[in-house]
C-alpha atoms as a PDB file:
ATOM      1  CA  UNK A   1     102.495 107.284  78.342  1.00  0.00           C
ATOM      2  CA  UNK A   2      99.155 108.146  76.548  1.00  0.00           C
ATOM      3  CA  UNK A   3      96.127 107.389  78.586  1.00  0.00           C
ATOM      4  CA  UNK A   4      92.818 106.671  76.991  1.00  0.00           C
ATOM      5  CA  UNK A   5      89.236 106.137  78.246  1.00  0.00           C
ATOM      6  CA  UNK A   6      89.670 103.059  80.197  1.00  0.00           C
ATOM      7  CA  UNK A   7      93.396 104.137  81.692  1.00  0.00           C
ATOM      8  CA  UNK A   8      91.468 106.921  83.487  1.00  0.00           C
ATOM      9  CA  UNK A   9      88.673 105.036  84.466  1.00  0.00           C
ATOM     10  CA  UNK A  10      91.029 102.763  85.989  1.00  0.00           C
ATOM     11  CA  UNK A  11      92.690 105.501  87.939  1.00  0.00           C
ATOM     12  CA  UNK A  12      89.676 106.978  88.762  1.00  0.00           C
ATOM     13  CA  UNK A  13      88.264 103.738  90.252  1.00  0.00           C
ATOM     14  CA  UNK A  14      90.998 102.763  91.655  1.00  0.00           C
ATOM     15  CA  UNK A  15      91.765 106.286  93.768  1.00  0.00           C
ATOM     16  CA  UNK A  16      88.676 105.275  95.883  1.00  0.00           C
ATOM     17  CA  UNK A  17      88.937 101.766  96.342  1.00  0.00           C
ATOM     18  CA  UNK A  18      92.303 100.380  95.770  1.00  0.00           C
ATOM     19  CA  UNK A  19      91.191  96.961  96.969  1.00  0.00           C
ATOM     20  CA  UNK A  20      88.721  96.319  94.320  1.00  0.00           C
ATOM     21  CA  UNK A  21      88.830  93.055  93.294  1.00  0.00           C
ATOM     22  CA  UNK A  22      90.044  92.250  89.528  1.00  0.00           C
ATOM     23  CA  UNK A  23      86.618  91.174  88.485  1.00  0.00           C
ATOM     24  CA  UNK A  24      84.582  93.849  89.781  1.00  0.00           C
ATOM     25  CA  UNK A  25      86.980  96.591  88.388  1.00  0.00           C
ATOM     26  CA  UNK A  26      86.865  95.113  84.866  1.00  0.00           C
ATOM     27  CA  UNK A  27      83.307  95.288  85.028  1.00  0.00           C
ATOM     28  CA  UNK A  28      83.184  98.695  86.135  1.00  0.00           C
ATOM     29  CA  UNK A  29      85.766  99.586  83.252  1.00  0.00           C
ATOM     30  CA  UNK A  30      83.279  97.202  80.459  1.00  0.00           C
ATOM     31  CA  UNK A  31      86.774  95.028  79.932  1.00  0.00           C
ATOM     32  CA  UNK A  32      87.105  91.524  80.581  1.00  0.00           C
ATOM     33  CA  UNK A  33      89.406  90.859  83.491  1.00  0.00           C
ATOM     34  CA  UNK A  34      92.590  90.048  81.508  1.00  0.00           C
ATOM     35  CA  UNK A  35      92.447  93.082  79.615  1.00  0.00           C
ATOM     36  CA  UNK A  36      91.950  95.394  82.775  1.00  0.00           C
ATOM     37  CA  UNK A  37      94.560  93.670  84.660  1.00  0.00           C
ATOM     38  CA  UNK A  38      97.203  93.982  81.818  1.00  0.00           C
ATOM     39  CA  UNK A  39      95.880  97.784  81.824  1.00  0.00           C
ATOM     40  CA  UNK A  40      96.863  97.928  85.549  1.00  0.00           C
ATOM     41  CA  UNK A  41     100.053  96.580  85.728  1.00  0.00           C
ATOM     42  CA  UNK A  42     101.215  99.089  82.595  1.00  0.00           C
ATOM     43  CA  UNK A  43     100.165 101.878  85.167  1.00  0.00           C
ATOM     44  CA  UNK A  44     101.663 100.694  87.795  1.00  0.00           C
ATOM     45  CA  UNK A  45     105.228  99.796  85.623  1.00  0.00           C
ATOM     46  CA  UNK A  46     104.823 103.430  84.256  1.00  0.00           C
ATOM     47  CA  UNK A  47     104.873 104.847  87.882  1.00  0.00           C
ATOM     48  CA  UNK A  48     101.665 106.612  87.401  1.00  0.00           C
ATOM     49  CA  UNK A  49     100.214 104.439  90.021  1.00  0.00           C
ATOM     50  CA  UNK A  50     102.587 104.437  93.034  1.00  0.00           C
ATOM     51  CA  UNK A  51     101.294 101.941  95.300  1.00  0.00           C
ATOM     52  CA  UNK A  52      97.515 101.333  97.290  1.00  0.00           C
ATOM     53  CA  UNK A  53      97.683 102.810 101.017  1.00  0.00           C
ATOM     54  CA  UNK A  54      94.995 102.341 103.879  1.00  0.00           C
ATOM     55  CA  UNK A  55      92.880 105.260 104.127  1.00  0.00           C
ATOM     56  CA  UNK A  56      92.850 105.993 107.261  1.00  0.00           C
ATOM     57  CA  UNK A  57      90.811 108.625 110.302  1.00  0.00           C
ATOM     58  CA  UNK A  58      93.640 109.652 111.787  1.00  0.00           C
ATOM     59  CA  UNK A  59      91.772 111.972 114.478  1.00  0.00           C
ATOM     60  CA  UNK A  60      90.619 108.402 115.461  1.00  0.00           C
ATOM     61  CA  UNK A  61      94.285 107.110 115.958  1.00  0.00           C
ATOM     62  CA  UNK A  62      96.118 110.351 116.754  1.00  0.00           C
ATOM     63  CA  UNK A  63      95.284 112.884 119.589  1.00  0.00           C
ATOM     64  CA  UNK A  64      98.078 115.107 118.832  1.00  0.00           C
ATOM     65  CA  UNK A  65      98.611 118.275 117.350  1.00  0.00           C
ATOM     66  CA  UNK A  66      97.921 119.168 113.374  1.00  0.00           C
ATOM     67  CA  UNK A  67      99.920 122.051 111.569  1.00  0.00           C
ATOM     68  CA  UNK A  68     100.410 124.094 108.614  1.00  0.00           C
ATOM     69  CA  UNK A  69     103.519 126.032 108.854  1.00  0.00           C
ATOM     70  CA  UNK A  70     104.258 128.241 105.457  1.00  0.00           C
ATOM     71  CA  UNK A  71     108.274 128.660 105.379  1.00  0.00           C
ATOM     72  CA  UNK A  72     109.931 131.491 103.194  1.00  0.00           C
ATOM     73  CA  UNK A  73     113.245 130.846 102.114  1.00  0.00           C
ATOM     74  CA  UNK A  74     115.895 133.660 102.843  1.00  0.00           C
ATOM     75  CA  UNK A  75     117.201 132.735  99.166  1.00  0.00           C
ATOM     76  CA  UNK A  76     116.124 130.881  96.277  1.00  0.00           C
ATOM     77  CA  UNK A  77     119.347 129.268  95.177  1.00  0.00           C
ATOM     78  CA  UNK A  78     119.209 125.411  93.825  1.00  0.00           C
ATOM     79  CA  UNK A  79     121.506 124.725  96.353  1.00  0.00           C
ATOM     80  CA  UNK A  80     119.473 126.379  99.360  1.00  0.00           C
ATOM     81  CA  UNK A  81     116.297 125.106  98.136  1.00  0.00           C
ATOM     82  CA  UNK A  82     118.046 121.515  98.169  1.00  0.00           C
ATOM     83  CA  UNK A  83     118.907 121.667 101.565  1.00  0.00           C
ATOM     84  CA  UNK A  84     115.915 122.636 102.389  1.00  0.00           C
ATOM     85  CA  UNK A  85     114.104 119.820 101.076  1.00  0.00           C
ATOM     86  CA  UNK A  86     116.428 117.246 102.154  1.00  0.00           C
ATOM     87  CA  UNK A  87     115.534 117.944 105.777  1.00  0.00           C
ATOM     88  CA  UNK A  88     112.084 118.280 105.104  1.00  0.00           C
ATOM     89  CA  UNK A  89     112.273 114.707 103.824  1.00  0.00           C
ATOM     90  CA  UNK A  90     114.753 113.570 107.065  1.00  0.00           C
ATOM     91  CA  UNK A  91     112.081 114.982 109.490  1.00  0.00           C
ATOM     92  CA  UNK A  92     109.317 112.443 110.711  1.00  0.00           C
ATOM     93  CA  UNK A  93     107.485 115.234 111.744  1.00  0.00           C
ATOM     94  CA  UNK A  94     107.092 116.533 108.538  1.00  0.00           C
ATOM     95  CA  UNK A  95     104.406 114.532 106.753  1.00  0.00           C
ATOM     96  CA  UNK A  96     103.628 116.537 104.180  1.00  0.00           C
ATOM     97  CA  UNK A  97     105.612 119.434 102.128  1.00  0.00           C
ATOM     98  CA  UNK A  98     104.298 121.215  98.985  1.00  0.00           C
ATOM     99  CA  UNK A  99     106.858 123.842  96.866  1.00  0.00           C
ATOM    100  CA  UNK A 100     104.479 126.621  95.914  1.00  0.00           C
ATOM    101  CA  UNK A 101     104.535 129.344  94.259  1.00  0.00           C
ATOM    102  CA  UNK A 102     103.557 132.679  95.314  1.00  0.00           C
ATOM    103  CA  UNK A 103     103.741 134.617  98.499  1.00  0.00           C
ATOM    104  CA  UNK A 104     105.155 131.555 100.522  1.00  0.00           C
ATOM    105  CA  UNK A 105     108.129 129.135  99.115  1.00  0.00           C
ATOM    106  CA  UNK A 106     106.887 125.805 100.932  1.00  0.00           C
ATOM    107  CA  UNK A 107     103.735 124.657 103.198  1.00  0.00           C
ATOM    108  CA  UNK A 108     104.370 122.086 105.103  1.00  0.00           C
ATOM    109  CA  UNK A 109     101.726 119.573 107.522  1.00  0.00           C
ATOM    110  CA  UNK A 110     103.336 118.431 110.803  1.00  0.00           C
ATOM    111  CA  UNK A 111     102.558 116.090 113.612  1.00  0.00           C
ATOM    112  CA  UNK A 112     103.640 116.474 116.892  1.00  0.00           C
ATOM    113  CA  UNK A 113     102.040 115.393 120.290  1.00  0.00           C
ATOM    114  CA  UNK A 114     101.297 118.715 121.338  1.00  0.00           C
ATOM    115  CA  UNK A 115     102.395 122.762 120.419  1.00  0.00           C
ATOM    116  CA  UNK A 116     105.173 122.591 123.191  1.00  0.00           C
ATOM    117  CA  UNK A 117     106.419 119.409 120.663  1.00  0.00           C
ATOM    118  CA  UNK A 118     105.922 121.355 117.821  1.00  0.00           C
ATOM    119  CA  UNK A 119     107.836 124.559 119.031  1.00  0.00           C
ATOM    120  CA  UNK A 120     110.977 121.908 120.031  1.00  0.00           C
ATOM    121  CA  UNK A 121     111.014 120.834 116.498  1.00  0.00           C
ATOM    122  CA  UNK A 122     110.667 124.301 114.986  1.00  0.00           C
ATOM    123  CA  UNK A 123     113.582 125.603 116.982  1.00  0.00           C
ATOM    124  CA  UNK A 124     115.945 122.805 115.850  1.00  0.00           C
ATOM    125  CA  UNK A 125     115.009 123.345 112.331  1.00  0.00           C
ATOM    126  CA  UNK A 126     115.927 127.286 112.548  1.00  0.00           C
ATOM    127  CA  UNK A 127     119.068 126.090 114.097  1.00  0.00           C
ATOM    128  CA  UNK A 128     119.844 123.970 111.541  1.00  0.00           C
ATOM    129  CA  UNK A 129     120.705 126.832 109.334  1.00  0.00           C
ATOM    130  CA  UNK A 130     118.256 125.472 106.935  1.00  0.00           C
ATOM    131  CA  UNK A 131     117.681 128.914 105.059  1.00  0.00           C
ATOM    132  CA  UNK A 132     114.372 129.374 106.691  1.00  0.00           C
ATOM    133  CA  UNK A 133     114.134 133.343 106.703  1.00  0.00           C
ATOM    134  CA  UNK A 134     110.520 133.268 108.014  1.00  0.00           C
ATOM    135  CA  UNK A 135     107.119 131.316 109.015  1.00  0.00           C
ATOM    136  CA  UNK A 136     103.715 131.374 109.917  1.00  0.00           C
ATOM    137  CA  UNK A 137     102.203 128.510 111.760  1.00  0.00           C
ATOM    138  CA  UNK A 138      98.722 127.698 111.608  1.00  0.00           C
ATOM    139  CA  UNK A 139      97.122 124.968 114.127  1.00  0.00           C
ATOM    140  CA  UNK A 140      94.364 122.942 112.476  1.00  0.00           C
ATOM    141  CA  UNK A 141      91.417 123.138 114.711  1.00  0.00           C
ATOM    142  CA  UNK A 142      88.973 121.040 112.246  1.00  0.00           C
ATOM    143  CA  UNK A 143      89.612 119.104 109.265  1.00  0.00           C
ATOM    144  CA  UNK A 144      86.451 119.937 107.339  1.00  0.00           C
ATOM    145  CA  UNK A 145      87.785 118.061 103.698  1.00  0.00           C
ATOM    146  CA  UNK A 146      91.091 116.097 103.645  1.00  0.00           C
ATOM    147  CA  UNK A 147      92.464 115.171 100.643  1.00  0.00           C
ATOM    148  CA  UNK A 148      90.187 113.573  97.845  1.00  0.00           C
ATOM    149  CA  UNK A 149      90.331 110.245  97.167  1.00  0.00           C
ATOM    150  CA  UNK A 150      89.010 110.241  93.791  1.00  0.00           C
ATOM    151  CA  UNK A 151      89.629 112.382  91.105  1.00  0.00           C
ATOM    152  CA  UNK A 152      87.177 114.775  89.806  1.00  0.00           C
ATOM    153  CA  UNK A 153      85.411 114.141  86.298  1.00  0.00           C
ATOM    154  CA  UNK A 154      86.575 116.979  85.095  1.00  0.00           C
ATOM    155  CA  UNK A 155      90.608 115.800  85.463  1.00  0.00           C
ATOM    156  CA  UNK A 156      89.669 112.619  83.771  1.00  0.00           C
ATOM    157  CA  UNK A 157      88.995 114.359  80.204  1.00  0.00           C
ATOM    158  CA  UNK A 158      91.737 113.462  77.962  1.00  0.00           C
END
């Protein structure tokens, strides 16, 4: 799907305030409201625009434990790889996994109510036989930015 001008200023309006009303977004956009609606629902059809979540302080709902665990994979097989990810996704724990490249095959952002929690889950996942030939866990002490809610201007530029 090609984006133009108004696409992305959809996105990018919409990626900080996914409640905004019809009218006031086609404004923003300098469509009518028919127009800017139509332009929504393409996005959304396309599956560029996945759905509209709360955005939420979690350090204001959750007391527990934040993590960064980096995970090396003993081998880099399809297949290993694969079964890696499918518990990643199984795990409730997990709620957040990025494949990288570089030094580290996977980071990965866990919840758990507390380190002795986290260590519990760790342990089942090496004895799952998951491939996991090494990690480094990191506790989050301070979330100083958390993941932007709008795009930069720069990303926008066709």
């Amino acid at each position: 799907m090609k984006l133009d001008r108004y696409d992305l200023a959809i996105l990018r309006i919409l990626a900080g305030d996914g409640r905004i009303t019809k009218s006031r977004l086609a404004e923003a956009v300098n469509l009518s409201i028919s127009p800017a609606w139509e332009r929504v629902k393409k996005l959304e059809a396309s599956g560029i625009i996945r759905g509209y979540r709360a955005d939420l302080d979690w350090t204001l709902a959750f007391k527990g434990s934040r993590i960064v665990v980096e995970v090396t994979l003993a081998r880099h097989t399809a297949h290993d790889m694969r079964r890696f990810e499918e518990r990643v996704m199984a795990a409730p724990e997990i709620v957040q996994c990025h494949a990288t490249g570089g030094g580290v095959d996977y980071v990965l952002h866990i919840v758990s109510r507390d380190i002795d929690h986290y260590q519990r889950f760790v342990d089942t996942l090496l004895m799952d036989e998951i491939g996991i030939e090494k990690y480094f866990t990191y506790i989050v002490t301070k979330t100083v930015k958390s993941m932007p809610h709008e795009v930069p201007e720069w990303a926008c530029q066709g």
